[in-house]
PDB file of N, CA and C in Angstrom:
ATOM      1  N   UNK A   1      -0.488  11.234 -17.458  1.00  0.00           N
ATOM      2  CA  UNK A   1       0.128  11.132 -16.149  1.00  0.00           C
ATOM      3  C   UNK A   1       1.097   9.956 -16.140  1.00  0.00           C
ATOM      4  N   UNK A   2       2.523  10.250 -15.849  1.00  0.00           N
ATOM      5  CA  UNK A   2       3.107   9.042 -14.958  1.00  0.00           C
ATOM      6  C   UNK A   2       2.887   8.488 -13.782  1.00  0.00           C
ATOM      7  N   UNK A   3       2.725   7.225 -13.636  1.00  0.00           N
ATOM      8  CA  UNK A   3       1.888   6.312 -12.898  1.00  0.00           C
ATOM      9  C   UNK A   3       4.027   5.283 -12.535  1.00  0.00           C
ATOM     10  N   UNK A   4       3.716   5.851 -10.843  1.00  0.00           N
ATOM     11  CA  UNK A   4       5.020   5.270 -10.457  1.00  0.00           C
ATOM     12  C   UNK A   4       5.334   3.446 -10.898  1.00  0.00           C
ATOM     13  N   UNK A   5       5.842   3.348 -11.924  1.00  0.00           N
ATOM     14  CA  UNK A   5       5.882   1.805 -12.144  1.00  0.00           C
ATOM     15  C   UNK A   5       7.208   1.701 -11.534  1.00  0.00           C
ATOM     16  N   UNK A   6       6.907   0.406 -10.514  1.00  0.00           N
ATOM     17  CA  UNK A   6       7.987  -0.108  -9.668  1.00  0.00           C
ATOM     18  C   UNK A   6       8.389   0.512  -8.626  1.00  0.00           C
ATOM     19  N   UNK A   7       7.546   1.231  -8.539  1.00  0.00           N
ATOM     20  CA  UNK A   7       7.669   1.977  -6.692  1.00  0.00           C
ATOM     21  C   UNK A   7       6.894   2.107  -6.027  1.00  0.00           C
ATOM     22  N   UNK A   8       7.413   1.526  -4.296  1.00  0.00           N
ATOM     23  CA  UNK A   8       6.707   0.892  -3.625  1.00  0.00           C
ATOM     24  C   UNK A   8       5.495   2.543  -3.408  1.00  0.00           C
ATOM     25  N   UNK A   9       4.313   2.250  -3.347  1.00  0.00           N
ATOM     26  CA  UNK A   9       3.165   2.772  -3.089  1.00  0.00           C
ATOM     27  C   UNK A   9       2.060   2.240  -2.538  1.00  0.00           C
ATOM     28  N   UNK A  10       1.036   3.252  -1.825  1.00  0.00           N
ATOM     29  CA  UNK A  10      -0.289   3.225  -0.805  1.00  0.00           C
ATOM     30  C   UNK A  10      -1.272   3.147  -2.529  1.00  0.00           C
ATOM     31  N   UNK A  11      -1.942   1.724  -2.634  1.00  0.00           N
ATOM     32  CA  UNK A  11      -2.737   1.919  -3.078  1.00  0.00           C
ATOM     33  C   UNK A  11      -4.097   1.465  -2.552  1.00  0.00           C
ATOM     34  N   UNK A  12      -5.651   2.212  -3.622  1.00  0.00           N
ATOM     35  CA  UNK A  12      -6.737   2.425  -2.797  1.00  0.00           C
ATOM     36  C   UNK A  12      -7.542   2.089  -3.866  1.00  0.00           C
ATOM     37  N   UNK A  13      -7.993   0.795  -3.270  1.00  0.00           N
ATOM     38  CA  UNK A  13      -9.789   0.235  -4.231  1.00  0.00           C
ATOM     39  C   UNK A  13     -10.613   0.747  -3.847  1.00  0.00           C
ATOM     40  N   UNK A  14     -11.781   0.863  -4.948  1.00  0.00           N
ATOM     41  CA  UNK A  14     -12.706   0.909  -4.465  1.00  0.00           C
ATOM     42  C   UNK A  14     -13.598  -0.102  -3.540  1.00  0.00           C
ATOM     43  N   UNK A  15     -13.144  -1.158  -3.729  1.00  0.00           N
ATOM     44  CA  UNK A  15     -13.783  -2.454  -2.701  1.00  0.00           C
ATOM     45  C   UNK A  15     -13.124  -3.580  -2.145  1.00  0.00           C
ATOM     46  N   UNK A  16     -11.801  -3.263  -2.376  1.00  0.00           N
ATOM     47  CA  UNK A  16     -10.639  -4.301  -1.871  1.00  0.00           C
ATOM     48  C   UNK A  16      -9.984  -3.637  -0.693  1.00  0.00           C
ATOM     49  N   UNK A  17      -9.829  -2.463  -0.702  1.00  0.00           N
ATOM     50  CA  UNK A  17      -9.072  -1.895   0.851  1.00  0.00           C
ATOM     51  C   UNK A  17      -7.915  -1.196  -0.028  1.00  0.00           C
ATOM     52  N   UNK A  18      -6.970  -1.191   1.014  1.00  0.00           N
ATOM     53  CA  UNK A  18      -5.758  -0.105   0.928  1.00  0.00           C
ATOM     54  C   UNK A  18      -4.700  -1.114   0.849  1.00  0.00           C
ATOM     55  N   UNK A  19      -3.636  -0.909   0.023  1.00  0.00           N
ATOM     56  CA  UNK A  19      -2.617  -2.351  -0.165  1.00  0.00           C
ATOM     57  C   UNK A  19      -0.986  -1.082  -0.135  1.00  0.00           C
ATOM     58  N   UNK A  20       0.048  -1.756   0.480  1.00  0.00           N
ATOM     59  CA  UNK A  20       1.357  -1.358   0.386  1.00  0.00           C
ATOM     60  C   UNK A  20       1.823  -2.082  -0.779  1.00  0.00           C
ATOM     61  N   UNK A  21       2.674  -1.783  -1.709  1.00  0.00           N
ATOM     62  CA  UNK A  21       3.136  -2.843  -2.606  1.00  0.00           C
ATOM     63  C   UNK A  21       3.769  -2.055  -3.507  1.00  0.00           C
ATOM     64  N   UNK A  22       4.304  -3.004  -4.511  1.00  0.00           N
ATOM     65  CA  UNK A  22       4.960  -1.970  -6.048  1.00  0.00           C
ATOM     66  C   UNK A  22       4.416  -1.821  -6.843  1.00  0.00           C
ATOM     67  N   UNK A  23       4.015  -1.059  -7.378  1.00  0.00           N
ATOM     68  CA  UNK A  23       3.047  -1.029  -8.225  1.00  0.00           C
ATOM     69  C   UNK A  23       3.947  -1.583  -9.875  1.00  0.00           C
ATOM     70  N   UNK A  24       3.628  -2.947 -10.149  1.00  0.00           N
ATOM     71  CA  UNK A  24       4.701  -3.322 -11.328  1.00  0.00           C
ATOM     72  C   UNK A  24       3.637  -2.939 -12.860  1.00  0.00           C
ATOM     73  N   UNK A  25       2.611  -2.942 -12.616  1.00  0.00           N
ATOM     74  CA  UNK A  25       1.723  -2.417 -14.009  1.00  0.00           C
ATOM     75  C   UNK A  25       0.166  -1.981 -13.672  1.00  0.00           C
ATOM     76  N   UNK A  26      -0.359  -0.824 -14.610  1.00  0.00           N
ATOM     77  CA  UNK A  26      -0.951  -0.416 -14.238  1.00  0.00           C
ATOM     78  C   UNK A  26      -2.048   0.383 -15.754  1.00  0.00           C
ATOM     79  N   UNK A  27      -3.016  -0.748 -15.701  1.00  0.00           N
ATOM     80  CA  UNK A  27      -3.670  -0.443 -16.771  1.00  0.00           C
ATOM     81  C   UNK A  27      -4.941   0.367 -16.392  1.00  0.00           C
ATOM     82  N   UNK A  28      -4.400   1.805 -16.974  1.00  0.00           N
ATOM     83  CA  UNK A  28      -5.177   2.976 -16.826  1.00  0.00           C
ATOM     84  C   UNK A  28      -7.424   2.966 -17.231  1.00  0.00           C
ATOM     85  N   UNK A  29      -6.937   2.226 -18.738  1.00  0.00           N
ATOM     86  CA  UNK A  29      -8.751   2.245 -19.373  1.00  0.00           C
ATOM     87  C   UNK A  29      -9.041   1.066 -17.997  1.00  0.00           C
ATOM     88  N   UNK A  30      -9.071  -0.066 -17.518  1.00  0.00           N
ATOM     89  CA  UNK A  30      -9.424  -0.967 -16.950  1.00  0.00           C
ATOM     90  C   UNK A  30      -9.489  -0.881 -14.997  1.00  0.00           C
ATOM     91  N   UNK A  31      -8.865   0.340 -14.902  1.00  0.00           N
ATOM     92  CA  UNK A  31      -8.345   0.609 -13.273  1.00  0.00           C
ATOM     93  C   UNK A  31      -7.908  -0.812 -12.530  1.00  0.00           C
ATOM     94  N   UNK A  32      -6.893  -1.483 -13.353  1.00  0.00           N
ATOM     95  CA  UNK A  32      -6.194  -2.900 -12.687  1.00  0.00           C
ATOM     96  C   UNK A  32      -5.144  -2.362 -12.698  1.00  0.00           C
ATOM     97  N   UNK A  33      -4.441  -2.486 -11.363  1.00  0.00           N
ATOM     98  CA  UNK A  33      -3.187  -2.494 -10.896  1.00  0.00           C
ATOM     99  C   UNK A  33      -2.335  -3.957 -10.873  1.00  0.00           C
ATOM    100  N   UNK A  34      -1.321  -4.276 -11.129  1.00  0.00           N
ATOM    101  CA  UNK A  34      -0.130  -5.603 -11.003  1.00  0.00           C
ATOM    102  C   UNK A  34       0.177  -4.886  -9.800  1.00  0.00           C
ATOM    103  N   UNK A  35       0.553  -6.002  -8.767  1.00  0.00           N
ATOM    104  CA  UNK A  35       1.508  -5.281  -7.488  1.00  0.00           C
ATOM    105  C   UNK A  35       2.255  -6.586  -7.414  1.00  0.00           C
ATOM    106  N   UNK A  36       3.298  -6.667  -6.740  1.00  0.00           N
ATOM    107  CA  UNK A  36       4.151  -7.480  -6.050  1.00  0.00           C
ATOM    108  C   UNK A  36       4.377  -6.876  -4.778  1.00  0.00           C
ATOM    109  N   UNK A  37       4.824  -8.307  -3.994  1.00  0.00           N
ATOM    110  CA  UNK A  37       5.549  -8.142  -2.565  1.00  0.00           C
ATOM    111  C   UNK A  37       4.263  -7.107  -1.628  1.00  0.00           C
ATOM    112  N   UNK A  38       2.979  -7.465  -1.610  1.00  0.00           N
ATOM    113  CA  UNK A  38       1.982  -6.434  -1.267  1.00  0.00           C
ATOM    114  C   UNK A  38       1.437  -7.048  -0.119  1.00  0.00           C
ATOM    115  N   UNK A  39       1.183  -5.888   0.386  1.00  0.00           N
ATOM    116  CA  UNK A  39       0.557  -6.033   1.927  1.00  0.00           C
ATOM    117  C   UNK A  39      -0.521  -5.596   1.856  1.00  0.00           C
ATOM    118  N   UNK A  40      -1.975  -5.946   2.521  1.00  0.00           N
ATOM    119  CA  UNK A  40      -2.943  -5.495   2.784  1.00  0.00           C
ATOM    120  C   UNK A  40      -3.133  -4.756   4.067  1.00  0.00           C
ATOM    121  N   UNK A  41      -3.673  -3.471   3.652  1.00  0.00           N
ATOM    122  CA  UNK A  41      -3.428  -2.738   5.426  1.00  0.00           C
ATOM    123  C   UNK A  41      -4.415  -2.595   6.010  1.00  0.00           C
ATOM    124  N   UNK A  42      -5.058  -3.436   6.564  1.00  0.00           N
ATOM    125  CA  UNK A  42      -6.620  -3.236   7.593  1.00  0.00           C
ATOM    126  C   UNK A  42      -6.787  -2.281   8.057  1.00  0.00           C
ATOM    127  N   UNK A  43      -5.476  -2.074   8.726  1.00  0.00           N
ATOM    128  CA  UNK A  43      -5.958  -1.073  10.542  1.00  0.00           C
ATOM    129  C   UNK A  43      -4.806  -0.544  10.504  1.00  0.00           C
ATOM    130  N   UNK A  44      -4.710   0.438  10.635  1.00  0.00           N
ATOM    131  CA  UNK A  44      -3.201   1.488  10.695  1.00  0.00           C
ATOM    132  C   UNK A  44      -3.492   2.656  11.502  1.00  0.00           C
ATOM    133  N   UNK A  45      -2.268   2.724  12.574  1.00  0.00           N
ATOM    134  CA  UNK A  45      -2.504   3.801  13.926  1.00  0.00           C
ATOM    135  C   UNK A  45      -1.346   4.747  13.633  1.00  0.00           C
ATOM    136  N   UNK A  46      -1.886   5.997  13.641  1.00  0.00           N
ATOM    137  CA  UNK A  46      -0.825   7.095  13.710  1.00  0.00           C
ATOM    138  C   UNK A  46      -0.463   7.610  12.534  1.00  0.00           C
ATOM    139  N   UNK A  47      -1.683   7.888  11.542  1.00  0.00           N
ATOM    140  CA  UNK A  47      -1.374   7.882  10.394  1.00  0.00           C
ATOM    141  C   UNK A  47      -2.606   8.700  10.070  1.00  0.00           C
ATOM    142  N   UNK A  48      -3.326  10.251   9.819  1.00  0.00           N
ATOM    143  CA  UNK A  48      -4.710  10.426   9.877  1.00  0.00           C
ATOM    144  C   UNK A  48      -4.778  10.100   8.557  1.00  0.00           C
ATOM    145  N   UNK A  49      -4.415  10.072   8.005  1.00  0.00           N
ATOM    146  CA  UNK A  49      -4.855   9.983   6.057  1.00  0.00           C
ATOM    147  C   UNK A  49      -3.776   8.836   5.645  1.00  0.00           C
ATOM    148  N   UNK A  50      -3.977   8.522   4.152  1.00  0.00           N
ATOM    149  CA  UNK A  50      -3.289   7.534   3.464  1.00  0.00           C
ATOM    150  C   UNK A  50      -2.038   8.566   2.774  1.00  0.00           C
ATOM    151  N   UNK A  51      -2.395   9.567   2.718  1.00  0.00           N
ATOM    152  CA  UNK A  51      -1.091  10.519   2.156  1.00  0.00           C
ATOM    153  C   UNK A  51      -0.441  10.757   3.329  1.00  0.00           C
ATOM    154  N   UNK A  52      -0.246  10.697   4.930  1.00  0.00           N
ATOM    155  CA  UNK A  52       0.447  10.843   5.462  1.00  0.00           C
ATOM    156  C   UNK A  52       1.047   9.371   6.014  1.00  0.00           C
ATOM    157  N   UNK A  53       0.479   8.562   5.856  1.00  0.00           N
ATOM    158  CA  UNK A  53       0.755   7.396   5.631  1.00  0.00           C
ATOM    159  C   UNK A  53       1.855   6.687   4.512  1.00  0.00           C
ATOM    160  N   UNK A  54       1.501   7.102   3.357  1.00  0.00           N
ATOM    161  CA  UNK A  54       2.912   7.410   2.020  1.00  0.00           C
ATOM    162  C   UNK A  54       3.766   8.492   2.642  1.00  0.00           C
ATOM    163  N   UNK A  55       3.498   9.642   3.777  1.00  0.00           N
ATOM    164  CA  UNK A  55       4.827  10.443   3.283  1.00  0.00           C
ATOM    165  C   UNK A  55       5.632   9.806   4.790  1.00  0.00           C
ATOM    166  N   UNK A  56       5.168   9.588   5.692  1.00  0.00           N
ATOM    167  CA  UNK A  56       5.572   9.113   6.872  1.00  0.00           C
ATOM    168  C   UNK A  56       5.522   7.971   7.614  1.00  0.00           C
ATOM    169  N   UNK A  57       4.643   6.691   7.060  1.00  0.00           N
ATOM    170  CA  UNK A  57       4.277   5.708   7.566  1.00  0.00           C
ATOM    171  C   UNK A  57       3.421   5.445   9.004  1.00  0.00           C
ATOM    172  N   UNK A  58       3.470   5.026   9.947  1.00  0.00           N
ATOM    173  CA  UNK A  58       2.896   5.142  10.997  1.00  0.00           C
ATOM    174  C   UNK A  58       3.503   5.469  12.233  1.00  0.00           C
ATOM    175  N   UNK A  59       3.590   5.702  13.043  1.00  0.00           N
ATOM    176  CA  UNK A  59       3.606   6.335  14.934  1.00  0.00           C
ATOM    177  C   UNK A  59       3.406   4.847  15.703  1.00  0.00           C
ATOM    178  N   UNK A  60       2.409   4.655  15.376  1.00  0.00           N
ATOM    179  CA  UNK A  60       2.182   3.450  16.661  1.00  0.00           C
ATOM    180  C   UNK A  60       2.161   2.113  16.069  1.00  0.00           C
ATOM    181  N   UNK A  61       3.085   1.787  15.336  1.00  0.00           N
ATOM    182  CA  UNK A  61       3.313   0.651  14.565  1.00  0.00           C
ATOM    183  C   UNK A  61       2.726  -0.813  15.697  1.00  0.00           C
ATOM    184  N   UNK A  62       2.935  -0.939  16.416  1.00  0.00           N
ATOM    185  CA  UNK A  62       2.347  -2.121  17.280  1.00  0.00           C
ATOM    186  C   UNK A  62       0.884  -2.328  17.057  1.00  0.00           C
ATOM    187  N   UNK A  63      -0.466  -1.277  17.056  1.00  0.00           N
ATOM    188  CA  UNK A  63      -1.583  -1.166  17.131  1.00  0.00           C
ATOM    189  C   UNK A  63      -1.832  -1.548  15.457  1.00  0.00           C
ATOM    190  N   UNK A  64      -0.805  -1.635  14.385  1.00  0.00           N
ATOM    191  CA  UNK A  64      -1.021  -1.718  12.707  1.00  0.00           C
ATOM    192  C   UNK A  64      -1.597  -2.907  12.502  1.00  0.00           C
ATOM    193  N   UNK A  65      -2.487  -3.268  11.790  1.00  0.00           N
ATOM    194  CA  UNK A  65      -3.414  -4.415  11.520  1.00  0.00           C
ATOM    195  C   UNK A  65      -2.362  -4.596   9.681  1.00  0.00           C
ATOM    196  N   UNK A  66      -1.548  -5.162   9.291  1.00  0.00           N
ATOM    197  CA  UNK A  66      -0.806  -5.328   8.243  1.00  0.00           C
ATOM    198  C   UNK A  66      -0.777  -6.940   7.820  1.00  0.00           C
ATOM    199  N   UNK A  67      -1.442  -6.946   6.689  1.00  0.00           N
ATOM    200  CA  UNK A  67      -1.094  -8.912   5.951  1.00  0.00           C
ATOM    201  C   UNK A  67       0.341  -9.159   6.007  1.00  0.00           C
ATOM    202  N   UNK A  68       0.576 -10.587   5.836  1.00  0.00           N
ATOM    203  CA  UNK A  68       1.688 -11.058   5.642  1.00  0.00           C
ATOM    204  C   UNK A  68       1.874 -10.469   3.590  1.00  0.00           C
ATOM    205  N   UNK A  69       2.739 -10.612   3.283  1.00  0.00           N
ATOM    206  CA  UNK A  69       3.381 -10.307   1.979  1.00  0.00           C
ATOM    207  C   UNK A  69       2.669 -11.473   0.601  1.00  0.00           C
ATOM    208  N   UNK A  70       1.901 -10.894  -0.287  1.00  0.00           N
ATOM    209  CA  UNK A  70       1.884 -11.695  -1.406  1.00  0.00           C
ATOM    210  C   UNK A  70       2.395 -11.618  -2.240  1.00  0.00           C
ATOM    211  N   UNK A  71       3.087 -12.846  -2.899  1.00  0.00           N
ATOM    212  CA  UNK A  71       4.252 -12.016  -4.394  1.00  0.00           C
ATOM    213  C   UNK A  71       3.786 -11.520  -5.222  1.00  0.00           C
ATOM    214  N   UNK A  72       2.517 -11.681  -5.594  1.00  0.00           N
ATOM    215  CA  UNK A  72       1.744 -10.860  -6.457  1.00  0.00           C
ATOM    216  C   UNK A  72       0.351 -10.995  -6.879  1.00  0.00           C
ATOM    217  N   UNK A  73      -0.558 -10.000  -7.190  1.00  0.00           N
ATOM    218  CA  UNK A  73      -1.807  -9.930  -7.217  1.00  0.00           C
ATOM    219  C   UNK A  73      -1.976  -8.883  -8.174  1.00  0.00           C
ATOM    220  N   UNK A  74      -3.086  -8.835  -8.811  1.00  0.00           N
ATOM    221  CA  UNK A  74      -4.201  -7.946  -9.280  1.00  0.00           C
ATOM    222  C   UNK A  74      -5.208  -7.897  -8.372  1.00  0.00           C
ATOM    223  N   UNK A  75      -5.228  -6.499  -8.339  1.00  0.00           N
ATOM    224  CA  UNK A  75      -6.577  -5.140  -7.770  1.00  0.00           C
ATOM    225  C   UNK A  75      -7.295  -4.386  -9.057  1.00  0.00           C
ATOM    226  N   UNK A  76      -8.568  -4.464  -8.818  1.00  0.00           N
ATOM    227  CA  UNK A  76      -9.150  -3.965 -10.155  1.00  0.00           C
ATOM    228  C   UNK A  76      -9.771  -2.523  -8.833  1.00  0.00           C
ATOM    229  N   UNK A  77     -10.489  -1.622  -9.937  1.00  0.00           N
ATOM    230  CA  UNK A  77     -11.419  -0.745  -9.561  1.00  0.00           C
ATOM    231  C   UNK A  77     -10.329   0.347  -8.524  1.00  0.00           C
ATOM    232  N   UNK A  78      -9.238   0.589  -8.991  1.00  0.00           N
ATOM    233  CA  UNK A  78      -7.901   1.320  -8.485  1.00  0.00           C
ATOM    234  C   UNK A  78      -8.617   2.906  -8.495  1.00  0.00           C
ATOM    235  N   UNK A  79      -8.608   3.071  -7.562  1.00  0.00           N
ATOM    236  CA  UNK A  79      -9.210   4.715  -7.379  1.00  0.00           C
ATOM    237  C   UNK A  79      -8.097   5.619  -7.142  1.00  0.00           C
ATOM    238  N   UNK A  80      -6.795   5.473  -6.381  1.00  0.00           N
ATOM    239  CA  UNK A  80      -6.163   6.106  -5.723  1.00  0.00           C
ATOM    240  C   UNK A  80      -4.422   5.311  -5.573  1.00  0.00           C
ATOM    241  N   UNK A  81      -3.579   6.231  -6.164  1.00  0.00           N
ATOM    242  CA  UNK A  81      -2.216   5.375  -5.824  1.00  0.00           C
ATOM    243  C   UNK A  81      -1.228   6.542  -5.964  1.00  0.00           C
ATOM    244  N   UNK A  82      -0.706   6.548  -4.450  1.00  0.00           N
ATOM    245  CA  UNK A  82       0.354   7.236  -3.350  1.00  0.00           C
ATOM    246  C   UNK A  82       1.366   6.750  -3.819  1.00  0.00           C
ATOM    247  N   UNK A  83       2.655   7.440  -4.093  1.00  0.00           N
ATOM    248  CA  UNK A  83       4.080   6.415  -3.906  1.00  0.00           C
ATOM    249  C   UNK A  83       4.444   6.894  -2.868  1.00  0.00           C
ATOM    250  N   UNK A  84       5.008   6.157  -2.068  1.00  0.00           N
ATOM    251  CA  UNK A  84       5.588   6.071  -0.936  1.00  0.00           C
ATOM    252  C   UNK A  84       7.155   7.204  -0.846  1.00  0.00           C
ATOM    253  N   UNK A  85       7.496   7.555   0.269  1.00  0.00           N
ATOM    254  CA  UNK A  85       9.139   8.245   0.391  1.00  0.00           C
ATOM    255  C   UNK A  85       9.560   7.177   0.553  1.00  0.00           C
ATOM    256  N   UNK A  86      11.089   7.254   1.234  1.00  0.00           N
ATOM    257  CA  UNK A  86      12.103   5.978   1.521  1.00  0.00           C
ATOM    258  C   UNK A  86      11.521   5.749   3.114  1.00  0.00           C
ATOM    259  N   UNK A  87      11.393   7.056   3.790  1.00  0.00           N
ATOM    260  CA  UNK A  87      10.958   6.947   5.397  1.00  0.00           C
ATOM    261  C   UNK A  87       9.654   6.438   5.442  1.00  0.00           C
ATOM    262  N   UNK A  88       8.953   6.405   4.694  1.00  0.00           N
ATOM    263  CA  UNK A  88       7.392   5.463   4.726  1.00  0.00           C
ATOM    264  C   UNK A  88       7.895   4.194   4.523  1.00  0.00           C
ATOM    265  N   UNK A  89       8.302   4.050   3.378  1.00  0.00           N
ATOM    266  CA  UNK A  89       8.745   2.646   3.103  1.00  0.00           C
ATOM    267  C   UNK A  89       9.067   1.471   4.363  1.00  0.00           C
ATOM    268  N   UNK A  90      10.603   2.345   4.364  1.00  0.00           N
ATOM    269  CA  UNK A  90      11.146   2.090   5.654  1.00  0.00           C
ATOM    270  C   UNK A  90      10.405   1.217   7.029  1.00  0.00           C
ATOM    271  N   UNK A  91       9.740   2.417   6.942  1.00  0.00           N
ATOM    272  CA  UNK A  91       8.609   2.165   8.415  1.00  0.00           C
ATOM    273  C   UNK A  91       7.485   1.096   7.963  1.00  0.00           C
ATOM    274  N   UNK A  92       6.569   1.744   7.059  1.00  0.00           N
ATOM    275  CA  UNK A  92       5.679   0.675   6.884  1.00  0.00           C
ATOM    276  C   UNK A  92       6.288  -1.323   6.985  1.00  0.00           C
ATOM    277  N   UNK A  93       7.630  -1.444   6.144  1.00  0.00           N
ATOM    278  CA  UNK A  93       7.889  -2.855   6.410  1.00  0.00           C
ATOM    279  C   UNK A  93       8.515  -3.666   7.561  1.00  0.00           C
ATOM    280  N   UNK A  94       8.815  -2.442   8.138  1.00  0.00           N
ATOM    281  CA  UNK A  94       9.317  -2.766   9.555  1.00  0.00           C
ATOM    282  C   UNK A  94       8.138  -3.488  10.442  1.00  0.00           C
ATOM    283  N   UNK A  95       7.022  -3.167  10.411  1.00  0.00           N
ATOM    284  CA  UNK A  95       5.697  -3.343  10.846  1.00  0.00           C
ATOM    285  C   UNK A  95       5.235  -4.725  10.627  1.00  0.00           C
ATOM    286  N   UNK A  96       5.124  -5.633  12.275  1.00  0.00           N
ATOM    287  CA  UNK A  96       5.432  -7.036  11.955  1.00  0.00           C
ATOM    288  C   UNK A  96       3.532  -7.101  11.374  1.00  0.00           C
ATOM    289  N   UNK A  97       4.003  -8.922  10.697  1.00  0.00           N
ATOM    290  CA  UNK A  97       2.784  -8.863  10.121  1.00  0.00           C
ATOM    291  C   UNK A  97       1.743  -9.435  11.087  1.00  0.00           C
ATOM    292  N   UNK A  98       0.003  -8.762  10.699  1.00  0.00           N
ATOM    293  CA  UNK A  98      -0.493  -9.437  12.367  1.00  0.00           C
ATOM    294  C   UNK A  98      -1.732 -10.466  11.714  1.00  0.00           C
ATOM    295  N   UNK A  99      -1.608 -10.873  12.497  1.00  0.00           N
ATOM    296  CA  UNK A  99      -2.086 -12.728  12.591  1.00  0.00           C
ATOM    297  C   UNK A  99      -3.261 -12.810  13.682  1.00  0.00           C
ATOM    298  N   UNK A 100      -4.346 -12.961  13.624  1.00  0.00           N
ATOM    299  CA  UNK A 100      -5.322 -13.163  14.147  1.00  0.00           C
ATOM    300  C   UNK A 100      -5.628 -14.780  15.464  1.00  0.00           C
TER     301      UNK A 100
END
């Protein structure tokens, strides 16, 4: 399988959550993902699944629970990784970041 390197994608741990980001490397035997520029997505409204979420982003962007941006991280235990369209993209970063 090609595994989108360098495009922005919905990815899904098994115990870390759901992250927006690029996926810059992605070591298959180990399920560790490299991401840059990544967001952690808590809470996301208007979106029933994470694949409609990659193909469309969200509806009620105000109600989105979204981290501020890290330049980069490792996620191990990678179960699941969406690449995003341009209109997800789009939308998802538009989505201010929320702060507790």
């Amino acid at each position: 399988m090609n595994y989108p390197i360098n495009k922005k994608c919905i990815i899904r741990t098994n115990r870390a959550g759901v992250f927006f980001a690029t996926l810059s490397e992605f070591d298959v035997t180990n399920r560790i993902a490299t991401l840059t520029d990544c967001r952690r997505l808590w809470y996301w409204s208007g979106a029933a699944s994470l694949s409609q979420l990659a193909n469309e982003g969200v509806k009620n962007a105000s109600s989105c629970k979204f981290t501020v941006i890290v330049p980069q991280m490792q996620v191990m235990e990678v179960i699941e990784i969406i690449p995003c369209t341009d209109e997800a993209v789009n939308n998802i970063e538009a989505v201010r970041v929320w702060k507790n």
